[in-house]
C-alpha atoms as a PDB file:
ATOM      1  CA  UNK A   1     -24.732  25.087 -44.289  1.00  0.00           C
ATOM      2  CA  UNK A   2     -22.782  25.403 -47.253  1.00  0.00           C
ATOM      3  CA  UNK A   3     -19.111  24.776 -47.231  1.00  0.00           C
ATOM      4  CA  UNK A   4     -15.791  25.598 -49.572  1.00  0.00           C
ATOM      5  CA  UNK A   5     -13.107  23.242 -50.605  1.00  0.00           C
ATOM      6  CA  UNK A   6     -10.128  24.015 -52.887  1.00  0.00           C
ATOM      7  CA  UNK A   7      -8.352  21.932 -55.254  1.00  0.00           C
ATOM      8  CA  UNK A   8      -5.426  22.513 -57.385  1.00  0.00           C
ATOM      9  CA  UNK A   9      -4.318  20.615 -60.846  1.00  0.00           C
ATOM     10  CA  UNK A  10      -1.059  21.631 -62.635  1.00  0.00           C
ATOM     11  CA  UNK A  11      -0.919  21.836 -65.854  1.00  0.00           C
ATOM     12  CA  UNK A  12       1.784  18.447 -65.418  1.00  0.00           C
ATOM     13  CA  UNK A  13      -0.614  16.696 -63.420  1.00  0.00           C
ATOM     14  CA  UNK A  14      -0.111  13.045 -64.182  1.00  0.00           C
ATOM     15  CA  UNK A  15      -3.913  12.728 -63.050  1.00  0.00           C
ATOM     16  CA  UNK A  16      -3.291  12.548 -59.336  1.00  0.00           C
ATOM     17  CA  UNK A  17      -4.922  16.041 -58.589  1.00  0.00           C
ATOM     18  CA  UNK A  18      -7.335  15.259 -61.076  1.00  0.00           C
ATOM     19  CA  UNK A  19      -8.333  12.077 -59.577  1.00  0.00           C
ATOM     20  CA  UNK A  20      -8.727  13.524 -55.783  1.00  0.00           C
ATOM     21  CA  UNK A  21     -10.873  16.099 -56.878  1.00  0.00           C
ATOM     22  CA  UNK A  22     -13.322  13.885 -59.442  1.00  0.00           C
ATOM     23  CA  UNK A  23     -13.614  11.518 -56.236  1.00  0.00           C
ATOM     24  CA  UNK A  24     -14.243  14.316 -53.899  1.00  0.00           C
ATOM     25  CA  UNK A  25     -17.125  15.731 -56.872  1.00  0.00           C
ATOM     26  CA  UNK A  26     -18.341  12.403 -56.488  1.00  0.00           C
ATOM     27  CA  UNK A  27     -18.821  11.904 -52.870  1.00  0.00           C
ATOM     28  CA  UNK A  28     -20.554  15.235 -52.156  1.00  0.00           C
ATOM     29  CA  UNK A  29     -23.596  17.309 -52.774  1.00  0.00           C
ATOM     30  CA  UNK A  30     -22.096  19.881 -55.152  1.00  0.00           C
ATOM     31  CA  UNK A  31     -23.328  23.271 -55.529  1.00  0.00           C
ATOM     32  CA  UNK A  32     -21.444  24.440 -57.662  1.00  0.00           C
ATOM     33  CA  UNK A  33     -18.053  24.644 -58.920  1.00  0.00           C
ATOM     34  CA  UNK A  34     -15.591  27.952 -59.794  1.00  0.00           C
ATOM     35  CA  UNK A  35     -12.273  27.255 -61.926  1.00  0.00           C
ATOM     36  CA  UNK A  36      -9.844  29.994 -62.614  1.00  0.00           C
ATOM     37  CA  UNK A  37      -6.456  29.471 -64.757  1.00  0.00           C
ATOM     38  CA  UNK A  38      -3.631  30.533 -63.116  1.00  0.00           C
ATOM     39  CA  UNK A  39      -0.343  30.232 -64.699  1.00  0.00           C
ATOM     40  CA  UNK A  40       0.516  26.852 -63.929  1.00  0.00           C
ATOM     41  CA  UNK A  41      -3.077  24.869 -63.595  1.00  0.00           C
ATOM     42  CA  UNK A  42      -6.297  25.434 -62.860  1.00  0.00           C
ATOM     43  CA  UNK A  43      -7.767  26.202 -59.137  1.00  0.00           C
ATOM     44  CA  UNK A  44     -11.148  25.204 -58.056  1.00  0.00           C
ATOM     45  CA  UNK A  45     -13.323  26.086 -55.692  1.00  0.00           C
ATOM     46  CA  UNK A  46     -15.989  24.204 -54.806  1.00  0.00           C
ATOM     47  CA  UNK A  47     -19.152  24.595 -52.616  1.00  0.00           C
ATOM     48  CA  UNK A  48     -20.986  21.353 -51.094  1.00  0.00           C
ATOM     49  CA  UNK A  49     -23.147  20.886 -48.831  1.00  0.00           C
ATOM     50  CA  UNK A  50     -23.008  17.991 -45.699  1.00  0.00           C
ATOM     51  CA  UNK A  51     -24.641  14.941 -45.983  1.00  0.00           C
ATOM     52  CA  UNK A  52     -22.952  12.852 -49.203  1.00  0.00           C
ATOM     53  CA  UNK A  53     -25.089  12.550 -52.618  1.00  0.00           C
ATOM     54  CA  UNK A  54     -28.442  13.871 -53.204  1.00  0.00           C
ATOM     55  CA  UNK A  55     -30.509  11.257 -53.670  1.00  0.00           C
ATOM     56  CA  UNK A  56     -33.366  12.890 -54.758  1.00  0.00           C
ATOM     57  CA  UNK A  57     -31.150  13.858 -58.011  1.00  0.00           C
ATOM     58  CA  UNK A  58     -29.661  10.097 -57.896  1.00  0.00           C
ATOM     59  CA  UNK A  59     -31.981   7.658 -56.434  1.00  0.00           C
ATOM     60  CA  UNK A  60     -31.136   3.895 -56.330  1.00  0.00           C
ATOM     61  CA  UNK A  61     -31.431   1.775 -58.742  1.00  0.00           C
ATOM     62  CA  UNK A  62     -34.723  -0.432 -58.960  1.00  0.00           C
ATOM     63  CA  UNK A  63     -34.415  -3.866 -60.417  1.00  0.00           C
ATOM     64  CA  UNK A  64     -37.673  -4.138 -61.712  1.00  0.00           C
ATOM     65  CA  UNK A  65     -37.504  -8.416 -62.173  1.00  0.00           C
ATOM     66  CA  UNK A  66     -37.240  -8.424 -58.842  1.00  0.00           C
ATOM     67  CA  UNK A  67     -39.326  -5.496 -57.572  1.00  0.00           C
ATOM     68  CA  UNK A  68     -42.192  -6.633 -59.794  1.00  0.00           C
ATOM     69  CA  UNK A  69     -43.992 -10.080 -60.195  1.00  0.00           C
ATOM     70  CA  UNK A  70     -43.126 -12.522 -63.114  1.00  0.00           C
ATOM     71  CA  UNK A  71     -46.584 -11.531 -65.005  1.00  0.00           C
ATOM     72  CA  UNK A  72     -46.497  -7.299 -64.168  1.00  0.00           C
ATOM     73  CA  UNK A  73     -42.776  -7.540 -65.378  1.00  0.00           C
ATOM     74  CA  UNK A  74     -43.973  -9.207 -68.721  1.00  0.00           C
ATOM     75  CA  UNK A  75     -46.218  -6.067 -69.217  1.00  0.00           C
ATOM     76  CA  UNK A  76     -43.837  -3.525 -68.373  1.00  0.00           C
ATOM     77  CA  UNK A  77     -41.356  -5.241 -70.528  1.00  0.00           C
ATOM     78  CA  UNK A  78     -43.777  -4.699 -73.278  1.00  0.00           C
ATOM     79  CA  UNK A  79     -44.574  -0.839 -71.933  1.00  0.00           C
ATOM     80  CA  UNK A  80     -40.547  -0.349 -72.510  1.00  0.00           C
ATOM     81  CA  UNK A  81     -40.570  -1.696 -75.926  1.00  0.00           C
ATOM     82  CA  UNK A  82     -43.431   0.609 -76.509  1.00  0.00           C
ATOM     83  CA  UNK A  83     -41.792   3.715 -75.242  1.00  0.00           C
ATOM     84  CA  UNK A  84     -38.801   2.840 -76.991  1.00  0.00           C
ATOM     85  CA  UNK A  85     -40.715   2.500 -80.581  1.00  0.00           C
ATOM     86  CA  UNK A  86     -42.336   6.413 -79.061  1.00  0.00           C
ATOM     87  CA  UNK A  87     -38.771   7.752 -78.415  1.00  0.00           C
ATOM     88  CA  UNK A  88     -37.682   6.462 -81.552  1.00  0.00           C
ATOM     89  CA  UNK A  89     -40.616   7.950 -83.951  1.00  0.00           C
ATOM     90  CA  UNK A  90     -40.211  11.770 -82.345  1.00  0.00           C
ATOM     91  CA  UNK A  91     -36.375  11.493 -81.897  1.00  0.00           C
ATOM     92  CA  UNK A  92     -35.989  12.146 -78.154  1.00  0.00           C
ATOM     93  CA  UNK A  93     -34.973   9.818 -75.032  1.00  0.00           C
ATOM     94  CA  UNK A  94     -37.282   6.920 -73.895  1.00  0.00           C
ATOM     95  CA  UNK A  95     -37.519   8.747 -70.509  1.00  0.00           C
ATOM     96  CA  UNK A  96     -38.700  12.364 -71.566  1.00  0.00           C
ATOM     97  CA  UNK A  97     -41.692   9.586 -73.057  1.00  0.00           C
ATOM     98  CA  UNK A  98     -42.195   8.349 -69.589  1.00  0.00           C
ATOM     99  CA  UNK A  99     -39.838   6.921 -66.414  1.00  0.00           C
ATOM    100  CA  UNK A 100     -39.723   3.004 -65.737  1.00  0.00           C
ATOM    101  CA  UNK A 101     -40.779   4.515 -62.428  1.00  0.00           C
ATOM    102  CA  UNK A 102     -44.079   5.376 -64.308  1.00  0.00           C
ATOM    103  CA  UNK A 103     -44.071   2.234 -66.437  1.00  0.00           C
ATOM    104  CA  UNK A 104     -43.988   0.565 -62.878  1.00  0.00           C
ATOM    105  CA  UNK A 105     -46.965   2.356 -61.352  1.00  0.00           C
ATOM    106  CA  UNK A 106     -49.207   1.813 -64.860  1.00  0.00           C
ATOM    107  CA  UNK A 107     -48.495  -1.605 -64.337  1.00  0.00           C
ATOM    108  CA  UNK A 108     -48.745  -1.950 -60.683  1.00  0.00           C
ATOM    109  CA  UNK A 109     -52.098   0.360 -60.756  1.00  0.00           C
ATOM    110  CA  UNK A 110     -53.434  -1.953 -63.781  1.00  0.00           C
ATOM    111  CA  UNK A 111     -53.879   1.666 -65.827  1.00  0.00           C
ATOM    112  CA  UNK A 112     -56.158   1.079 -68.367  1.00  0.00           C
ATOM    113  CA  UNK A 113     -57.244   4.235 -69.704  1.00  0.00           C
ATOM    114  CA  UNK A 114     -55.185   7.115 -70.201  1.00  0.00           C
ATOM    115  CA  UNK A 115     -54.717   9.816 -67.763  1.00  0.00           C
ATOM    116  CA  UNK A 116     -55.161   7.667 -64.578  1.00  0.00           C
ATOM    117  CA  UNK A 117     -51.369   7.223 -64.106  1.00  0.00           C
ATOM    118  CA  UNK A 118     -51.235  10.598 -63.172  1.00  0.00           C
ATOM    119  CA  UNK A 119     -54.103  10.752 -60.891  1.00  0.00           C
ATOM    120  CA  UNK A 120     -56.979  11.625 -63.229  1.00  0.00           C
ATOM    121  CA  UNK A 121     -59.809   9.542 -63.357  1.00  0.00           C
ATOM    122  CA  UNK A 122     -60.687   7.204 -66.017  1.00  0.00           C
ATOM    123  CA  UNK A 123     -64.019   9.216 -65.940  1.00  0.00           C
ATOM    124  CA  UNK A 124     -62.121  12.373 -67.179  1.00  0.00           C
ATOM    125  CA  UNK A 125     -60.813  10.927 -70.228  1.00  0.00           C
ATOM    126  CA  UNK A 126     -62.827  11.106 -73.440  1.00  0.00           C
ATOM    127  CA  UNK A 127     -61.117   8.386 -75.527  1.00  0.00           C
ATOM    128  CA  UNK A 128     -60.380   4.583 -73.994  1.00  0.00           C
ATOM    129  CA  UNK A 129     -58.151   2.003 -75.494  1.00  0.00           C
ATOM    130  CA  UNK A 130     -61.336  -0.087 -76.958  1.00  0.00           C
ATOM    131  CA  UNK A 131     -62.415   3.535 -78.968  1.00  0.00           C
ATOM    132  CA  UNK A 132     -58.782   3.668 -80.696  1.00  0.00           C
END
């Protein structure tokens, strides 16, 4: 169930009000936030849900030395320089090219064609890394 919180910050606010409600933002599972100026700050309103973070928008981090052996963490090292050069060439982020969740899996699943990261078979693809 959804639930409402106000905050205040004057417009002197020596970053006390500020503070409180950045740490509150922080701690919760915002759904969304209302400001109004009044005539000596601002006043939000905010509406969060129980249950702290989402993690599904914030998951853990994954230390991939650790999470992967020494010789799979050698290839995805080389997948991320890859995607980086990829990111690089069309101009956008390395992870609209692909996650290091996904590096992970190629590497974990020994992908060696493409499409069967994504749970196509190797079968369905017409071109193979040997025909490039």
């Amino acid at each position: 169930m959804a639930q409402y919180r106000t905050f205040f910050v004057p417009l002197g606010d020596g970053g006390e009000a500020q503070e409180a409600l950045n740490a509150f933002l922080r701690s919760k599972r915002v759904l969304g936030v209302e400001r109004v100026f009044a005539r000596t700050g601002w006043a939000f309103c905010v509406e969060w849900l129980e249950g702290g973070r989402d993690t599904a928008r914030n998951p853990p981090k994954v230390d991939y030395r650790e999470a992967l052996s020494p010789a799979d963490f050698e290839v995805f090292s080389r997948l991320r320089r890859k995607r980086k050069e990829l990111a690089e060439s069309d101009g956008v982020q390395v992870y609209t090219v692909m996650t290091n969740e996904q590096l992970a899996e190629m590497v974990r699943l020994r992908v060696t064609a493409p499409g069967t990261v994504f749970g196509e078979t190797a079968g369905k693809s017409s071109e193979s890394r040997e025909s490039r």
